[in-house]
Each structure stands twice: as structure tokens, then as C-alpha cells.
C-alpha atoms as a PDB file:
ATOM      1  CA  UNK A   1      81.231 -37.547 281.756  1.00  0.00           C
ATOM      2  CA  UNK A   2      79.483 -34.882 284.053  1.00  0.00           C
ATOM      3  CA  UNK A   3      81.181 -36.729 286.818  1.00  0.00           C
ATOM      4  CA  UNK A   4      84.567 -36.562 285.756  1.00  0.00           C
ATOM      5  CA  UNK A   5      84.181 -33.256 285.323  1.00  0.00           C
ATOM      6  CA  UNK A   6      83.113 -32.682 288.782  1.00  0.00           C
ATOM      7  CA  UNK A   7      86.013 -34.869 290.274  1.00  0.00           C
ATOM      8  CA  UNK A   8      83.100 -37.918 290.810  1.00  0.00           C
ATOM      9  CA  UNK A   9      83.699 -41.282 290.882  1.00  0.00           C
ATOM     10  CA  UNK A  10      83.131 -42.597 286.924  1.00  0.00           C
ATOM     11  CA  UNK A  11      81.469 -45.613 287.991  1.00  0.00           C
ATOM     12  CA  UNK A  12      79.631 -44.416 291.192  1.00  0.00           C
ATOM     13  CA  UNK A  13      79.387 -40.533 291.038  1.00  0.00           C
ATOM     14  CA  UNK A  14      79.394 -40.342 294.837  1.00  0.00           C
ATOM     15  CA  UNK A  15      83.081 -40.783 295.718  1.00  0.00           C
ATOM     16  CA  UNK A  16      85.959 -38.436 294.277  1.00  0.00           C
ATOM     17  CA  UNK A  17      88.755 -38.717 291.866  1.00  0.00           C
ATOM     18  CA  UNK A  18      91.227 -36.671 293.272  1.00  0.00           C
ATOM     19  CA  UNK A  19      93.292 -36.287 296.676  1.00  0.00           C
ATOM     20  CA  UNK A  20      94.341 -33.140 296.401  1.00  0.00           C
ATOM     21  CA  UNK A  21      94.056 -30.662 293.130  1.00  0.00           C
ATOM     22  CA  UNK A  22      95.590 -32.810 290.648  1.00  0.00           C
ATOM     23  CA  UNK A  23      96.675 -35.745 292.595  1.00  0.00           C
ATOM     24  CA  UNK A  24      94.419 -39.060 292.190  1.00  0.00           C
ATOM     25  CA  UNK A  25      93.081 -41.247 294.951  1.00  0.00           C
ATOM     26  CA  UNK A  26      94.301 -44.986 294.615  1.00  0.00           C
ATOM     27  CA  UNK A  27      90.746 -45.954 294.642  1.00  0.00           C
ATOM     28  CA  UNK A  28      87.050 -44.463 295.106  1.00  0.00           C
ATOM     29  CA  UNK A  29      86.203 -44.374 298.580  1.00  0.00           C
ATOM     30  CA  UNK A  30      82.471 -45.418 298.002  1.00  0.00           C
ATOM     31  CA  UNK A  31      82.118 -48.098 295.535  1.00  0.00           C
ATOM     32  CA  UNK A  32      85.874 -48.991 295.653  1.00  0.00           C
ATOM     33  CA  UNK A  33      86.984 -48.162 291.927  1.00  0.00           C
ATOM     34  CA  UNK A  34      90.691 -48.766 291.251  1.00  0.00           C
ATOM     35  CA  UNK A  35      92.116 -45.765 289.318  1.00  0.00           C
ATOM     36  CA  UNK A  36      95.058 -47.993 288.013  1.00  0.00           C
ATOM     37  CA  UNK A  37      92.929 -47.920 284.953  1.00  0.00           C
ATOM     38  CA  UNK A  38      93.581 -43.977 284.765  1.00  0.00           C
ATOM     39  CA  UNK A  39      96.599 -42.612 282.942  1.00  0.00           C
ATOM     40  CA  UNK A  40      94.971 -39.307 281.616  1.00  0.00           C
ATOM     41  CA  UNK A  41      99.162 -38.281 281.396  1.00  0.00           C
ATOM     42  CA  UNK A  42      99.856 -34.929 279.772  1.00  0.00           C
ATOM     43  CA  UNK A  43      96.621 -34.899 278.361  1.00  0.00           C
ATOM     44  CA  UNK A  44      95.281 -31.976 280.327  1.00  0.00           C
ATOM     45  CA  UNK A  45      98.162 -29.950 280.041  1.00  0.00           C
ATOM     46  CA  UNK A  46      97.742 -30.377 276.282  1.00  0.00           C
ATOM     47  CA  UNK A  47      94.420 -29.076 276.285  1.00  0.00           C
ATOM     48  CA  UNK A  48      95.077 -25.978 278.474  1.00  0.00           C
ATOM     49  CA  UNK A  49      98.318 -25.543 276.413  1.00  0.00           C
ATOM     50  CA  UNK A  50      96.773 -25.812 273.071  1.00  0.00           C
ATOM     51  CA  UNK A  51      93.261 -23.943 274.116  1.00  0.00           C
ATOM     52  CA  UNK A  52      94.151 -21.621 277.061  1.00  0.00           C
ATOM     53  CA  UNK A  53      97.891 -20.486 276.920  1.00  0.00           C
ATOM     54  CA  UNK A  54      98.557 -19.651 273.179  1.00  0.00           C
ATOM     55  CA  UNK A  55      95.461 -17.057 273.527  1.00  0.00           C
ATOM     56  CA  UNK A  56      96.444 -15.893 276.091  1.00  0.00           C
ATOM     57  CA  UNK A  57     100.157 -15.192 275.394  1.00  0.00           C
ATOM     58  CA  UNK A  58      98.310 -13.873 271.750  1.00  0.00           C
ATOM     59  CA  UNK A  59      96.814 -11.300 274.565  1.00  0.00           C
ATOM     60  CA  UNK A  60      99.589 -10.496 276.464  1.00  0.00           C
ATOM     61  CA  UNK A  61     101.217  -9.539 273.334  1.00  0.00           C
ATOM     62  CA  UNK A  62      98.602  -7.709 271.652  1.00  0.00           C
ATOM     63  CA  UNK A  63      98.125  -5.275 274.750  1.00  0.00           C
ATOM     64  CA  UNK A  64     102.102  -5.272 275.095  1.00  0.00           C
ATOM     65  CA  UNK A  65     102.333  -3.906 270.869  1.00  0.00           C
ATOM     66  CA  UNK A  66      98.789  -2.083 271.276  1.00  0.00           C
ATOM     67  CA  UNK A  67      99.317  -0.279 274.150  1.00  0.00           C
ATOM     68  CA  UNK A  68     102.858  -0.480 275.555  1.00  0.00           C
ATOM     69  CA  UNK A  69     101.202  -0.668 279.520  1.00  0.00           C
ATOM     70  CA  UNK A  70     103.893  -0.461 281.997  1.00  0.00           C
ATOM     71  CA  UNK A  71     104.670  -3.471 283.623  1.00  0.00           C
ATOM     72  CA  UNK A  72     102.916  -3.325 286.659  1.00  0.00           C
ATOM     73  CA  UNK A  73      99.524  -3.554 284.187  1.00  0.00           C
ATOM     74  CA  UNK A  74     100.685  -6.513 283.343  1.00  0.00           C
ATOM     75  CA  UNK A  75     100.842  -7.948 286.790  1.00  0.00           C
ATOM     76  CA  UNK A  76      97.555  -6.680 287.173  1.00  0.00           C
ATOM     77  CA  UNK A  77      95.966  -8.111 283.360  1.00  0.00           C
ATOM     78  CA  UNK A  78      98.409 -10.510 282.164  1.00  0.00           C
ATOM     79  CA  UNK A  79      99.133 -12.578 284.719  1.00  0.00           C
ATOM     80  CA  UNK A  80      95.908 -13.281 286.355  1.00  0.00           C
ATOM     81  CA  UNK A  81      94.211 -13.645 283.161  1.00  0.00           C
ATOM     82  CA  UNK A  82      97.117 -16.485 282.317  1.00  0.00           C
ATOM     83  CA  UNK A  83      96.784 -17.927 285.568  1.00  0.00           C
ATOM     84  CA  UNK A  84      93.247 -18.570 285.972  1.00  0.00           C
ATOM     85  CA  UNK A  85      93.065 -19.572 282.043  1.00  0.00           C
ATOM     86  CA  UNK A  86      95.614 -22.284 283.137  1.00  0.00           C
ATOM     87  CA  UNK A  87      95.197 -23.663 286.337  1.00  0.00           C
ATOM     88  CA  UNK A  88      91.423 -23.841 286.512  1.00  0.00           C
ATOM     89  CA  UNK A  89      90.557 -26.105 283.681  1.00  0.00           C
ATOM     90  CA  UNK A  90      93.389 -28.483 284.673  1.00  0.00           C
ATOM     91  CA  UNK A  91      91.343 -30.429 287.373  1.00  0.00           C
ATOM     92  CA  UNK A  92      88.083 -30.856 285.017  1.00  0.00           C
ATOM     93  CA  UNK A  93      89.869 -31.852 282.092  1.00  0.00           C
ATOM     94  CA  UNK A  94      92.029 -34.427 284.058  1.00  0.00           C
ATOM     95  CA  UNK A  95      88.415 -35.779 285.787  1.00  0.00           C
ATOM     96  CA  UNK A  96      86.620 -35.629 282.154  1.00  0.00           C
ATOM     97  CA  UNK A  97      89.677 -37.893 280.976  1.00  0.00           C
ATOM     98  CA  UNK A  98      90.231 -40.340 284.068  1.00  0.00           C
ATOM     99  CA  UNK A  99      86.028 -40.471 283.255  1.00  0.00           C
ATOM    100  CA  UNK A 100      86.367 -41.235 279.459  1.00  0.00           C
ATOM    101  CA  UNK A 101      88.904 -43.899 279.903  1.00  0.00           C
ATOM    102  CA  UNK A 102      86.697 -45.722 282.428  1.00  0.00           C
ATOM    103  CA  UNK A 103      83.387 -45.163 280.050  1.00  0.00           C
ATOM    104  CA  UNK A 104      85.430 -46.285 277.189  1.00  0.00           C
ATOM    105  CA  UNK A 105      87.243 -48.682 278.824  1.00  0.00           C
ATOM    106  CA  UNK A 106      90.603 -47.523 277.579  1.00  0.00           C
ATOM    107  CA  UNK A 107      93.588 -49.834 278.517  1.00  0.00           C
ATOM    108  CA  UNK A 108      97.790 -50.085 278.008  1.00  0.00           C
ATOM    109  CA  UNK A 109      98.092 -50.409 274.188  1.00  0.00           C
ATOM    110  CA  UNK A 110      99.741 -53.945 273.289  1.00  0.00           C
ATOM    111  CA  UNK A 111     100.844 -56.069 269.954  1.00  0.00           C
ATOM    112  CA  UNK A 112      98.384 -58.180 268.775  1.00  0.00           C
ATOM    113  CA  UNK A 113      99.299 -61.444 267.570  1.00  0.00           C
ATOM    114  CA  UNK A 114      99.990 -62.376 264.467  1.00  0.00           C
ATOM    115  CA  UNK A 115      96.877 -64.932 263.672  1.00  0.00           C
ATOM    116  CA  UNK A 116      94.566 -62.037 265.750  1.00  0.00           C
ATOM    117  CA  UNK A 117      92.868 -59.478 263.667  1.00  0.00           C
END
């Protein structure tokens, strides 16, 4: 999991995950993982939504009623504080995902037929 995190390779831990900040690479460049297995799809957002952006809108607000700050103090508090809440945790989450469904082995959901269990 440490790997994914890091933006490692889940079955290697030498090559990389991504291509850019969010974008995935078709396949690890060292052992020469596919990533079609990886649909992490708005699961990070989720995350960041649910754990980073409600507090801190619940902060933006509270100094807003608490101390009614100009708005240049909120350029200068607000918006960085939403900002790096946001965007950093984006990449590890995504990683830590791509990772789980490759650990877990996670694949397309389907209908099982009727004589399976």
C-alpha cells in the first residue's frame, strides 16, 4: 500500500503509477504492469471531498461569521488552506487505490450465473 501511496508500481515498487500528477501510465515501465486493471474513478475526489473540503469550507465560514476579515484575508487564509487541503492528497489517494485494487485484485463487476453461487 506504501507504494501506491508513493506513486510505485503495486507489483514492483520500482516503476511509477502516474505520467503526470493525476494522469496514469498505460503500464509500469520496470516490471511491465498493465494499469487496465486500475479504475480508482471518482474515488479520490470523494475522499478529499468528504475529508478535506467540507472542513475546510466549515473554516472559511467560521472565520467569515467570527471575524468578518476583509477579503483579501481570505486570499491570504482561505484559499491556500483549501487549495493545499485539496490538491495534495489527490495523487496519494489515487496511488493508494490503483494499489488496493491490484493487492485485492479488484475487477469489472459482472452477473453471475444462475447455477453459480
Amino acid at each position: 500500500m506504501r507504494a501506491g501511496v508513493l506513486g510505485h508500481c503495486p507489483r514492483c515498487g520500482k516503476g511509477h503509477i502516474f505520467d503526470g500528477f493525476l494522469k496514469m501510465r498505460d503500464a509500469c515501465e520496470v516490471c511491465g504492469l498493465d494499469y487496465a486493471f486500475a479504475d480508482p474513478a471518482d474515488g479520490p475526489a470523494f475522499f478529499v471531498l468528504c475529508f478535506a473540503c467540507v472542513p475546510s469550507v466549515i473554516l472559511t465560514l467560521w472565520i467569515e461569521l467570527a471575524f468578518n476579515p476583509p477579503f483579501w484575508v481570505h486570499l491570504l487564509t482561505s484559499l491556500p488552506f483549501l487549495l493545499i487541503t485539496c490538491l495534495l492528497p489527490l495523487r496519494p489517494l489515487k496511488g493508494w487505490l490503483v494499489a488496493s485494487q491490484f493487492y485485492f485484485k479488484a475487477r469489472q463487476g459482472r452477473l453471475a450465473p444462475a447455477d453459480e453461487p
